[in-house]
Protein backbone atom coordinates (compact mmCIF):
# COMPACT_ATOMS: atom_id res chain seq x y z
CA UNK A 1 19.57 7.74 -10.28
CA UNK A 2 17.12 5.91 -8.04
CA UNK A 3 18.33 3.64 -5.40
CA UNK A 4 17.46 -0.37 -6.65
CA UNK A 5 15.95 -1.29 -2.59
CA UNK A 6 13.85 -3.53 -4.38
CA UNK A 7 15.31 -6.65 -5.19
CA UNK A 8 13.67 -10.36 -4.09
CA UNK A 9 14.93 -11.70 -0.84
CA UNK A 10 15.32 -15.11 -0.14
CA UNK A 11 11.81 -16.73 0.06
CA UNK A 12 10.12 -19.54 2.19
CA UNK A 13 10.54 -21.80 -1.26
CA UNK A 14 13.95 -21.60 -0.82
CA UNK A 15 13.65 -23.29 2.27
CA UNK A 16 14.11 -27.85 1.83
CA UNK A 17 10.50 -29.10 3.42
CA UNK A 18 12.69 -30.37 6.32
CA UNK A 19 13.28 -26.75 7.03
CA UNK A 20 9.58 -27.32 7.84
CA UNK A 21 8.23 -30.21 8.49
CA UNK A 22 6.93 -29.68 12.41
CA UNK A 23 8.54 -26.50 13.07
CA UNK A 24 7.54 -23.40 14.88
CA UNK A 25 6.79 -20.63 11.61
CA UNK A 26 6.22 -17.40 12.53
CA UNK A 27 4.72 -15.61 10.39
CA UNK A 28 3.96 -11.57 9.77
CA UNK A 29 0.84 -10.88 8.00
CA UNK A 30 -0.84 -7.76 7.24
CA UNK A 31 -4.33 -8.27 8.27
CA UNK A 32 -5.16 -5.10 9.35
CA UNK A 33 -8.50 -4.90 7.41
CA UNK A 34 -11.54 -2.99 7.47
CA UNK A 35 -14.36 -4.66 9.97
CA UNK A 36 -18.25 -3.56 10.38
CA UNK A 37 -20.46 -4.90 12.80
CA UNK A 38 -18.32 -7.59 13.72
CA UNK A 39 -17.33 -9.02 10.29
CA UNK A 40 -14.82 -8.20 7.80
CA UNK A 41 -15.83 -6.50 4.52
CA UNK A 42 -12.77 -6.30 2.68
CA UNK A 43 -10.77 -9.43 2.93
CA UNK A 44 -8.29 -8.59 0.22
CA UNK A 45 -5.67 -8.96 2.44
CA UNK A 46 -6.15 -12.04 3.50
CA UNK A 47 -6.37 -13.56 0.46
CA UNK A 48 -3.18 -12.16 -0.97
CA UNK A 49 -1.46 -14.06 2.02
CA UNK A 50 -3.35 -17.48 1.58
CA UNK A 51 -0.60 -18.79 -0.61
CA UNK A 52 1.89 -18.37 2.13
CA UNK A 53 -0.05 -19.80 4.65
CA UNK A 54 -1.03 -23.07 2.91
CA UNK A 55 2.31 -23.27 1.52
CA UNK A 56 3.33 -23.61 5.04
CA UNK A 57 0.93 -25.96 6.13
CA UNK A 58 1.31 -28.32 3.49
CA UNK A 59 5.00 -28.95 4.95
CA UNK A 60 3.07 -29.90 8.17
CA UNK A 61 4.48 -26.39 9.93
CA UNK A 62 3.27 -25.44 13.45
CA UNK A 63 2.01 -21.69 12.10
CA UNK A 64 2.22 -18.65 14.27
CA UNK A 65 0.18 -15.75 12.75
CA UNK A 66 1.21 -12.02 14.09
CA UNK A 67 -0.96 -9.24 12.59
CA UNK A 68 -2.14 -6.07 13.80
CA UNK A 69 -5.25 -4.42 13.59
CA UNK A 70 -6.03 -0.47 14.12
CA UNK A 71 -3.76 1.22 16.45
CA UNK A 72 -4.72 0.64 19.92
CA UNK A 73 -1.87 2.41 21.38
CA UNK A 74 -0.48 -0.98 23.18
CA UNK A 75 -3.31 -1.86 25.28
CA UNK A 76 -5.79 -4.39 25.49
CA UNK A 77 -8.94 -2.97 23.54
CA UNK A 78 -11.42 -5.19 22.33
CA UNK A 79 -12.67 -2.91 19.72
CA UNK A 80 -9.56 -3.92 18.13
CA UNK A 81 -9.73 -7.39 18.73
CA UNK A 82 -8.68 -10.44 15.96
CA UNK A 83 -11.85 -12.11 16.69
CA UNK A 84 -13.12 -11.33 13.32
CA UNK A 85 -10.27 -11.62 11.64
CA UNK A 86 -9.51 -14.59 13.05
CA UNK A 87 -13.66 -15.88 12.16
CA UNK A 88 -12.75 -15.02 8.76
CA UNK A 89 -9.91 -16.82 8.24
CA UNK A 90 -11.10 -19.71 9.60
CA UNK A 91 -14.03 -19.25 6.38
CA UNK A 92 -10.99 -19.22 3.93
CA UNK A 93 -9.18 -22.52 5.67
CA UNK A 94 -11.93 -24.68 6.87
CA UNK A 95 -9.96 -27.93 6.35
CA UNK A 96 -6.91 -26.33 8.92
CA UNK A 97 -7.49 -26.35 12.66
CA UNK A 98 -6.79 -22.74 14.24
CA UNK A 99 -6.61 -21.12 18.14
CA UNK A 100 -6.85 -17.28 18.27
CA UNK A 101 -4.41 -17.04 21.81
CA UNK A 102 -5.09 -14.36 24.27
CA UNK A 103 -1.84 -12.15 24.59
CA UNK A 104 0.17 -10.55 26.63
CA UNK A 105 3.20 -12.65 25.18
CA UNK A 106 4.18 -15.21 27.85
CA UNK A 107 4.44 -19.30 28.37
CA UNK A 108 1.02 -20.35 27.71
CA UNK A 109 1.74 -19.20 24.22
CA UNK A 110 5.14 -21.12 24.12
CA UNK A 111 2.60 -24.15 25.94
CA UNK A 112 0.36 -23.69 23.11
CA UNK A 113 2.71 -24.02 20.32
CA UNK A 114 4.60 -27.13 21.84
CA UNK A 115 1.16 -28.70 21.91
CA UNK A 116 -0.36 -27.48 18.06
CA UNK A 117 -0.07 -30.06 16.07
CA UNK A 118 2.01 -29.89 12.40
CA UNK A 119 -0.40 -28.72 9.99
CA UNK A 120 -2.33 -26.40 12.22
CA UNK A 121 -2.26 -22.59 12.80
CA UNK A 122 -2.16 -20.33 15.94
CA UNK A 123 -3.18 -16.50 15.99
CA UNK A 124 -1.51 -14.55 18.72
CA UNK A 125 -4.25 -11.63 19.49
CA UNK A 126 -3.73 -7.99 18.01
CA UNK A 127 0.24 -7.53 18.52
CA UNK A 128 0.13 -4.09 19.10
CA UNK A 129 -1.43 -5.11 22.18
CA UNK A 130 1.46 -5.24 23.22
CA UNK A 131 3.40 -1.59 24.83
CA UNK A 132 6.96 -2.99 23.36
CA UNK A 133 6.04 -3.70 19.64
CA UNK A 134 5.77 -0.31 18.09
CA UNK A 135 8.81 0.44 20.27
CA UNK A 136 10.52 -2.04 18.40
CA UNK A 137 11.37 -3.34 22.70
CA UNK A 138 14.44 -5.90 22.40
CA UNK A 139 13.08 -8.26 25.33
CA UNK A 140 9.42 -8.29 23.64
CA UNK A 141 11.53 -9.34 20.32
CA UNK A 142 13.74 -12.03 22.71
CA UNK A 143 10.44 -13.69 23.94
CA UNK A 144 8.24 -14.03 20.51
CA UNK A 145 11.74 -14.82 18.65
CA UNK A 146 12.55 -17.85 21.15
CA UNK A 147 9.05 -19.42 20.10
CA UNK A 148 9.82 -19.43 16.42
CA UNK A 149 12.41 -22.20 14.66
CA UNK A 150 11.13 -19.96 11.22
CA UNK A 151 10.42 -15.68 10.81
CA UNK A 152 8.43 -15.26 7.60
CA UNK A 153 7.71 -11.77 6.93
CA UNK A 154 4.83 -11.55 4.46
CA UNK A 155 3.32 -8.26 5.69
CA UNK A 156 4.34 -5.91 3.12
CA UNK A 157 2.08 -3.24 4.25
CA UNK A 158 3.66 -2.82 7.05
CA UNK A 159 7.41 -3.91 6.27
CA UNK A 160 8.27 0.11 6.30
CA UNK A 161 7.85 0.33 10.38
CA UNK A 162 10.73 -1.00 12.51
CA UNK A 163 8.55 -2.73 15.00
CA UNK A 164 9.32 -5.97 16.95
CA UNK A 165 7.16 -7.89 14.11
CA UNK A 166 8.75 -6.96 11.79
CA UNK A 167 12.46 -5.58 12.40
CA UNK A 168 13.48 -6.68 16.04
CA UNK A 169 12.44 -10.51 16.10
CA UNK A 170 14.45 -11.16 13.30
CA UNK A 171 17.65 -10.60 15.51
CA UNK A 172 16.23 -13.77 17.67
CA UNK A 173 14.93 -16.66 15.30
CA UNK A 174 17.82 -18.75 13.44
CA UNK A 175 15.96 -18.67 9.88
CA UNK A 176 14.58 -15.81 8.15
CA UNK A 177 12.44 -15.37 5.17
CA UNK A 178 10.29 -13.21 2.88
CA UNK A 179 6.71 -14.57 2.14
CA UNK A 180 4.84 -14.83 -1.53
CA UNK A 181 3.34 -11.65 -1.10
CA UNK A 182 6.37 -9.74 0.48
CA UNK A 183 8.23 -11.44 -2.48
CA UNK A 184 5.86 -10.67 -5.22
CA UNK A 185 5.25 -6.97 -4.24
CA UNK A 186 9.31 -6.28 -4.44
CA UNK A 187 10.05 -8.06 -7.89
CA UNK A 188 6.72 -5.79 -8.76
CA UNK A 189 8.50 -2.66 -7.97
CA UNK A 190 12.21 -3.83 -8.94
CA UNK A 191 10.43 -4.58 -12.78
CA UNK A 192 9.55 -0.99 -12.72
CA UNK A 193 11.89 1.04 -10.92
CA UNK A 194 15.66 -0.83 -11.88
CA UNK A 195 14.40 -1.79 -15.52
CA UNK A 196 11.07 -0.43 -17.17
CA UNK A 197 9.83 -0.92 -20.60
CA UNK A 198 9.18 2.41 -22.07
CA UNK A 199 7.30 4.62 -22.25
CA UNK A 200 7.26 4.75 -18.58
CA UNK A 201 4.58 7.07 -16.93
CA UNK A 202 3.50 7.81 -13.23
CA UNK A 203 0.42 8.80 -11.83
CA UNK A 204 0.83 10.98 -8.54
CA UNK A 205 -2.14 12.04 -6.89
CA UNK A 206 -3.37 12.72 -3.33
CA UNK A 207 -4.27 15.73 -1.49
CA UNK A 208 -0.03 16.43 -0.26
CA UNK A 209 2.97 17.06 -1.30
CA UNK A 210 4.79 16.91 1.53
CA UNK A 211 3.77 13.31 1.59
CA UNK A 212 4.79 12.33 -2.10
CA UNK A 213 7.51 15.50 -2.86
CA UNK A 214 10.04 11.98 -1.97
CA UNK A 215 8.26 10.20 -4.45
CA UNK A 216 8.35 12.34 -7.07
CA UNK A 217 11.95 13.51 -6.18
CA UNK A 218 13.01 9.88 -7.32
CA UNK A 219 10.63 8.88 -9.95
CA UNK A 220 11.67 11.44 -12.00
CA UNK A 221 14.94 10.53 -13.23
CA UNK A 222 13.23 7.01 -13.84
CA UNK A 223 10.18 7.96 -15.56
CA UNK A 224 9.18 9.56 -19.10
CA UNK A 225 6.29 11.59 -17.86
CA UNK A 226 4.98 12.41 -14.74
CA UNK A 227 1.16 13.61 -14.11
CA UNK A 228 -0.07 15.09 -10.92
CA UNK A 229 -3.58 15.52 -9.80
CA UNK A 230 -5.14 15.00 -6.71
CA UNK A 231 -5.24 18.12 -3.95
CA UNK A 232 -1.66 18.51 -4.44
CA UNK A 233 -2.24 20.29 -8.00
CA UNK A 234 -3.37 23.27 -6.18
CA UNK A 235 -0.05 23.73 -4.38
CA UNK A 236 1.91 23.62 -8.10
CA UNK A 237 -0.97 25.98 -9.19
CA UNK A 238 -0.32 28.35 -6.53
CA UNK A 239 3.20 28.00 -6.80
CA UNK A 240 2.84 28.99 -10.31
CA UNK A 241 1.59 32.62 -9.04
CA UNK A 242 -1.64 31.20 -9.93
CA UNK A 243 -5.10 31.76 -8.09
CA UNK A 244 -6.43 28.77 -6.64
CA UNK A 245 -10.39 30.03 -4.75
CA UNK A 246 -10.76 27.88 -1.85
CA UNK A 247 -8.97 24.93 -2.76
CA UNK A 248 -6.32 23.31 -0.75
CA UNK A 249 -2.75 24.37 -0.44
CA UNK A 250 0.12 24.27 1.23
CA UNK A 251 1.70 27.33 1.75
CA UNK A 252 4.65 26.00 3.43
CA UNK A 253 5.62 23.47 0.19
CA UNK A 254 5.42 26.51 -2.49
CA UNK A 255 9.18 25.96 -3.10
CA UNK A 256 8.86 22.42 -3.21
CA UNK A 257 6.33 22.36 -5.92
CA UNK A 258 8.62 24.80 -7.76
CA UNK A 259 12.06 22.64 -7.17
CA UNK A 260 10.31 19.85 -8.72
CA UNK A 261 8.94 21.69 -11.75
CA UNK A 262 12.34 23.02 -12.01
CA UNK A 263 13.96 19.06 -11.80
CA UNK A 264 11.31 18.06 -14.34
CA UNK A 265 12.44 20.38 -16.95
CA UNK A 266 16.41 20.25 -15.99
CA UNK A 267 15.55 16.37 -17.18
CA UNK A 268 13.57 16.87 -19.76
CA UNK A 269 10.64 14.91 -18.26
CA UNK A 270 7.32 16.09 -18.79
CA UNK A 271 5.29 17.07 -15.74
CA UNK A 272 1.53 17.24 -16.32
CA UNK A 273 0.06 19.83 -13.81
CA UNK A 274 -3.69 19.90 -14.61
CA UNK A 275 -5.28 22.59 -17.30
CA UNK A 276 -8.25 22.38 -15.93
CA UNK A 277 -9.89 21.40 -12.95
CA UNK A 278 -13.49 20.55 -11.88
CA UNK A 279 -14.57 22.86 -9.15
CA UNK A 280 -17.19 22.93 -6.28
CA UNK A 281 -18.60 25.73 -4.21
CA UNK A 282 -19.26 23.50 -1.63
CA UNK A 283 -17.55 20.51 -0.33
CA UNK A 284 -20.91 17.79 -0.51
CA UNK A 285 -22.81 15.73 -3.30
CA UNK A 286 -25.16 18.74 -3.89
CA UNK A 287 -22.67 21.05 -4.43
CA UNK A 288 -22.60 23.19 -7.72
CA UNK A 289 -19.75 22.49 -10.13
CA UNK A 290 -18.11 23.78 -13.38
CA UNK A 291 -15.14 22.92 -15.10
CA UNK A 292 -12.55 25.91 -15.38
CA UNK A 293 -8.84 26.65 -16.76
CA UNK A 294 -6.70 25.95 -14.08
CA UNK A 295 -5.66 29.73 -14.23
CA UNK A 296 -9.16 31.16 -13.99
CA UNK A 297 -10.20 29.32 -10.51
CA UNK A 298 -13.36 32.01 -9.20
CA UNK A 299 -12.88 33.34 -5.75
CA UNK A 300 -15.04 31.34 -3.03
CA UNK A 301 -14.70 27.96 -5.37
CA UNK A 302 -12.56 24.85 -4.59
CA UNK A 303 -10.83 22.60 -7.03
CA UNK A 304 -12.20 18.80 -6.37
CA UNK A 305 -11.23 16.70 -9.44
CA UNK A 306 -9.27 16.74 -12.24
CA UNK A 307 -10.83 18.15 -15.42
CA UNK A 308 -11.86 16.26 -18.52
CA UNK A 309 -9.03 18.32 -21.29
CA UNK A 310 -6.17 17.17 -19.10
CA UNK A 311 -7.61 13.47 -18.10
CA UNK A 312 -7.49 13.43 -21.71
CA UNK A 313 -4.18 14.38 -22.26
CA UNK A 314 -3.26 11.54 -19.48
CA UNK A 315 -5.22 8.83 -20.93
CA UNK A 316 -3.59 9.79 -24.38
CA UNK A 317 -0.67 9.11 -22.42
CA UNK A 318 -1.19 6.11 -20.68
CA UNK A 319 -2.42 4.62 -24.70
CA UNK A 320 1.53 5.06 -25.32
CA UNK A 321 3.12 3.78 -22.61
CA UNK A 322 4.15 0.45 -21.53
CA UNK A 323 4.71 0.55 -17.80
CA UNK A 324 2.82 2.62 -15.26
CA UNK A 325 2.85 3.80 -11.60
CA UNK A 326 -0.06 5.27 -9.91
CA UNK A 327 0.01 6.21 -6.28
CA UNK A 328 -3.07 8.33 -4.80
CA UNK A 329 -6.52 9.37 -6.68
CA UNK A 330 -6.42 12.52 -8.95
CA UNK A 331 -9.90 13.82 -7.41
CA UNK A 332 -12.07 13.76 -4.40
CA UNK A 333 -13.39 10.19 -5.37
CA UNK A 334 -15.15 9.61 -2.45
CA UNK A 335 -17.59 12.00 -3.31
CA UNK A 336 -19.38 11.08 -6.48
CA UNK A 337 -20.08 13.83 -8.01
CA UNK A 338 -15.74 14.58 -8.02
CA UNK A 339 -14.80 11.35 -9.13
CA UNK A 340 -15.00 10.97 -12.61
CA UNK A 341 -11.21 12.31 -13.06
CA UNK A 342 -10.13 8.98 -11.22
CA UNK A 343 -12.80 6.62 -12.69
CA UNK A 344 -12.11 7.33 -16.08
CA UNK A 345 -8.26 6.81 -15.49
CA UNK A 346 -8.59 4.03 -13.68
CA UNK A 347 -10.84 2.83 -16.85
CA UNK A 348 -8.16 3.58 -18.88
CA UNK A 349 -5.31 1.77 -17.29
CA UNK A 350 -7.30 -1.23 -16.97
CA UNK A 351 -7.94 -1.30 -20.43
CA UNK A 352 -4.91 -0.74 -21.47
CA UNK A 353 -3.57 -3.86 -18.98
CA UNK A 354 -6.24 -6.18 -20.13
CA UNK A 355 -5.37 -5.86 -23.89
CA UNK A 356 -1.49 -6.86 -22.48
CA UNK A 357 -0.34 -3.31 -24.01
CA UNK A 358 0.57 -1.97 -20.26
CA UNK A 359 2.46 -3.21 -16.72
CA UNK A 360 0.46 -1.47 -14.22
CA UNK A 361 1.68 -0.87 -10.57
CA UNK A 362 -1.29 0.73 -8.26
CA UNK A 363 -0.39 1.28 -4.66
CA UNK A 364 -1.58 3.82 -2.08
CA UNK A 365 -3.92 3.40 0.60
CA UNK A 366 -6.80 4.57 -1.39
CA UNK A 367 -6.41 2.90 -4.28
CA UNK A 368 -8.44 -0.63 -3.94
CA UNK A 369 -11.59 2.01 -3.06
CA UNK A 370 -10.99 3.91 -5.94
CA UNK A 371 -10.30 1.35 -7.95
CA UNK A 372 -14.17 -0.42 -6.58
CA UNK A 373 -15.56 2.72 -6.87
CA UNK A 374 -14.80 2.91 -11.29
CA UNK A 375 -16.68 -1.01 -10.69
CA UNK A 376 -13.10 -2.88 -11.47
CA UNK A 377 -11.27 -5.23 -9.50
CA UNK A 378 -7.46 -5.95 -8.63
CA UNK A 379 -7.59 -8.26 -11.61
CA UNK A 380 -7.31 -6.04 -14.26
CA UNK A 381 -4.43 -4.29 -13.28
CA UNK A 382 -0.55 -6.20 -13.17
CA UNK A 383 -0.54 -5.81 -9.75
CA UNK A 384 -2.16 -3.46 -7.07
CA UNK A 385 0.48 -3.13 -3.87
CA UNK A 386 -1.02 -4.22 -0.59
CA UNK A 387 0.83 -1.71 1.43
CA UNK A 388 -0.04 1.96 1.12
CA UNK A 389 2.87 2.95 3.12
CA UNK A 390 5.10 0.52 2.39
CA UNK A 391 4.92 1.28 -1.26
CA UNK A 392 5.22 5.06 -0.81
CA UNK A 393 8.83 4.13 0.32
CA UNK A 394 9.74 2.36 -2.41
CA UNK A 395 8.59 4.63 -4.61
CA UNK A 396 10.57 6.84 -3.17
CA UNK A 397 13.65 5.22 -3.61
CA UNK A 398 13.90 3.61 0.26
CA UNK A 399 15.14 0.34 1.89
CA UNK A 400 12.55 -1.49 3.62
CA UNK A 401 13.81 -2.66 7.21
């Protein structure tokens, strides 16, 4: 059976105001978000952490924001900076006065937080500025940790890495706490994974296995059926014995693909590997396609999206059930021309949500551009995850740290 890593933990309203009122809240958001020319164009992430914030500030908290942004390998690098971020959010709280604060982590960040007033919010600069946070470095974790009366961890998508943010501080402030967000996403997951209505199907997709074989090692024992797609189908083609053109494999997971098929029907689960795929002889917009049998792939071609007899099958599927998974796109959706496997799912999940006949879960870290690119929005789904990550891991049956 799957593990149950999902349950709520306690939460920031389980805190009295006094808890509060004037203290030093440190909290860890997730705003590493996508920035172009200076200014952020997907603020998604922000958002979803908005209730936390002015939660917080409502009590009259002193609020310490640490986020990350990119990977800058723990040095200063200003094409990595907050400054955006930081412009942004001061767009979505106009009424709350903010500092960004320069970093490396020292006393005229402890200075600045005796002086902030209650009600007001500080940004430390990109953490991962810093050499000792991805290290998870104990005296980086001491120094933040003696600034904060309050840890709030509402970064869920990146609550899977044992960094000082997010694991180590926690040994060095009094109080700890989950978030909204962090909150929300696990009851999310616990609904599906420790107690799902039925039918209960998952969507897998993506172009690995070796990066979802954990995923679908422990969803299926939990679900009813189970439907791959994505470039993964080509390794469970070729696994098969099947020919597979140009398309994308992994030689080295041949027996993984085959384990699974083999735990599938030891269950009794059904496993949907595609019929028929949509392929490409080149890898481009202009490339010519055709739809073939998944057993008659020609030589020199490469599969690129799912094909329309099995997203058929899937969104017959998806019309029966009443909870639903989906992790990764079932096609190359970035291209156009191979997206319409993923579109017209994605159509049919929301669809199915909207008339209140299905839960859906969508998490991944492609899934809010698929899900723009079919023209829908996170509101017509139950609830699409913030963490791409962080959400693999549950899904595959983990314990967050």
């Amino acid at each position: 059976m799957t593990q149950a890593p999902t349950k709520q933990k306690r939460c920031i309203s389980d805190l009295p105001d006094d808890a509060l009122n004037g203290r030093r809240v440190m909290v860890r958001c997730d705003f590493n978000v996508p920035v172009e020319a200076g200014e952020v164009v997907s603020d998604h992430r922000l958002r979803a952490c908005l209730p936390t914030l002015e939660y917080l500030l409502e009590r009259h908290a002193k609020v310490i924001i640490l986020t990350h942004r990119g990977r800058p390998k723990g040095q200063v690098d200003e094409a990595f900076s907050l400054q955006p971020v930081f412009k942004h959010l001061q767009g979505l709280l106009p009424k709350t006065p903010m500092k960004l604060i320069d970093l490396p982590v020292g006393d005229h960040i402890a200075q600045a937080i005796d002086q902030a007033e209650p009600g007001s919010l500080l940004m430390l600069e990109n953490i991962r500025f810093e050499p000792g946070e991805t290290k998870n470095d104990a005296d980086l974790a001491k120094k933040l940790g003696a600034m904060a009366d309050v840890y709030v961890n509402d970064a869920f998508g990146t609550s899977h890495r044992a960094h000082v943010s997010t694991a180590g501080i926690t040994d060095y402030v009094p109080i700890k706490v989950a978030g909204f967000l962090l909150n929300r996403e696990l009851s999310r997951f616990a609904q599906l994974l420790d107690n799902p209505p039925r039918p209960f199907v998952a969507i897998i997709g993506g172009s690995k296995i070796s990066t979802k074989i954990g995923v679908l090692n422990n969803l299926l024992p939990v679900v009813d059926q189970l439907i791959v797609g994505g470039g993964m189908t080509y390794t469970f083609l070729k696994a098969q014995g099947l020919g597979i053109g140009n398309s994308i494999v992994e030689t080295d997971q041949l027996d993984v693909a085959r384990a699974a098929m083999d735990q599938a029907q030891g269950l009794g689960k059904t496993l949907v590997i595609p019929s028929d795929v949509v392929v490409a002889d080149a890898f481009n917009a202009e490339a010519n396609t055709q739809v073939v049998p998944a057993n008659a792939i020609p030589d020199g071609w490469e599969g690129v999206d799912t094909g329309p007899d099995t997203i058929a099958q899937a969104i017959q599927l998806i019309q029966q059930a009443k909870a639903l998974v989906w992790n990764g796109p079932v096609g190359v959706f970035e291209i156009e021309p191979f997206a319409t496997g993923t579109v017209t799912l994605a159509q049919a999940v929301a669809e199915q949500t909207r008339a209140g006949k299905l839960i859906s879960i969508l998490g991944g870290g492609d899934t809010e551009a698929a899900i723009a690119t079919a023209g829908l929005s996170d509101d017509d789904f139950t609830h699409v995850s913030t963490g791409g990550g962080a959400s693999l891991e549950l899904l595959e049956g983990k314990t967050l740290p």
